[in-house]
Protein backbone atom coordinates (compact mmCIF):
# COMPACT_ATOMS: atom_id res chain seq x y z
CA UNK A 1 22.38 -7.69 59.76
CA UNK A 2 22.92 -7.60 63.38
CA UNK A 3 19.96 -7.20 65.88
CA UNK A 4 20.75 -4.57 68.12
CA UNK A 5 21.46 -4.86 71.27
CA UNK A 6 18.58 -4.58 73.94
CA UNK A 7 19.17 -2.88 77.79
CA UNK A 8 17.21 -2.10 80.47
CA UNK A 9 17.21 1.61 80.98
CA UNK A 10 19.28 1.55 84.16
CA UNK A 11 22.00 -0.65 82.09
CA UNK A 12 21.45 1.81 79.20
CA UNK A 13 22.44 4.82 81.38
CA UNK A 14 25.34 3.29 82.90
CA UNK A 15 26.62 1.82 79.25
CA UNK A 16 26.38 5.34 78.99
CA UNK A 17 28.32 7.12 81.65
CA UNK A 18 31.26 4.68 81.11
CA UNK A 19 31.60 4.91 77.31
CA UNK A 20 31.38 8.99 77.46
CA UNK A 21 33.73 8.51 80.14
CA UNK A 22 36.40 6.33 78.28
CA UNK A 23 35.98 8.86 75.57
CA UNK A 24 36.84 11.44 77.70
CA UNK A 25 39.85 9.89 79.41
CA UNK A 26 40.97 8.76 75.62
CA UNK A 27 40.89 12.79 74.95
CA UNK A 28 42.73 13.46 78.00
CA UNK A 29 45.52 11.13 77.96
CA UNK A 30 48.87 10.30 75.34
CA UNK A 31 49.31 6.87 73.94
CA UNK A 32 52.41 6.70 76.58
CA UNK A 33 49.53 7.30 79.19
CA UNK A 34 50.91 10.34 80.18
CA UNK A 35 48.56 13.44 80.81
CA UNK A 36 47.85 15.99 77.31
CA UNK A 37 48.00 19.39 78.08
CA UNK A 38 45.25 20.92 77.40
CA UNK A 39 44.08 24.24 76.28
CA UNK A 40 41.60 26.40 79.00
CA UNK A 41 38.83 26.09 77.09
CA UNK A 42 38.94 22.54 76.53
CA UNK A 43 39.92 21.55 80.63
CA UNK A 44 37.09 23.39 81.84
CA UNK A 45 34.75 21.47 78.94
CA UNK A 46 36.00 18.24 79.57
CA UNK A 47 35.40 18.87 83.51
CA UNK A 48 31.96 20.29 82.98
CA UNK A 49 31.45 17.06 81.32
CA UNK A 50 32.95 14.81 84.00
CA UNK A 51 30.35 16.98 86.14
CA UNK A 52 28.09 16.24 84.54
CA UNK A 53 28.68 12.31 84.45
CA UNK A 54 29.10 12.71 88.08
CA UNK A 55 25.17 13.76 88.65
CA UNK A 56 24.00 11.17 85.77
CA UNK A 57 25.89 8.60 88.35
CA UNK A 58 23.97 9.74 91.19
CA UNK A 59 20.80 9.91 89.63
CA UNK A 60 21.40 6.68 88.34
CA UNK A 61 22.06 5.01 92.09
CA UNK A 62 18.66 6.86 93.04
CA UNK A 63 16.88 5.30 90.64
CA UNK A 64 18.64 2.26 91.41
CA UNK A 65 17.41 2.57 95.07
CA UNK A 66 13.83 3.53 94.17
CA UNK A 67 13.42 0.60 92.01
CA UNK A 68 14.80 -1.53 94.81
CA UNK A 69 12.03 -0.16 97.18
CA UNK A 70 9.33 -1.47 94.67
């Protein structure tokens, strides 16, 4: 059995934010790495979630910053 793998919560987040990301882009995008198209309902989701990674980043560089200050 493998142990799992241990992260700091900082590296946690940020393993985080880039694998939703990837996941995201993976939805997004053909094989041929051309653009999907992609019903309304499902741009506006996948850009509420890009949002959404978007604040988790910042946060993530605040708390970055703060525990710098320590």
């Amino acid at each position: 059995m493998n142990q799992p793998t241990t992260r700091k919560p900082i590296d946690h987040a940020l393993w985080l934010i880039n694998n939703v990301e990837q996941g995201v882009t993976g939805m997004c995008t053909l094989p041929d790495g051309r653009t999907r198209d992609l019903p309304g309902p499902v741009a506006v989701g996948i850009l509420t979630v890009r949002s959404n990674l978007a604040i988790a980043s910042a946060l993530v560089a605040v708390a970055e910053g703060l525990r710098g200050e320590e």
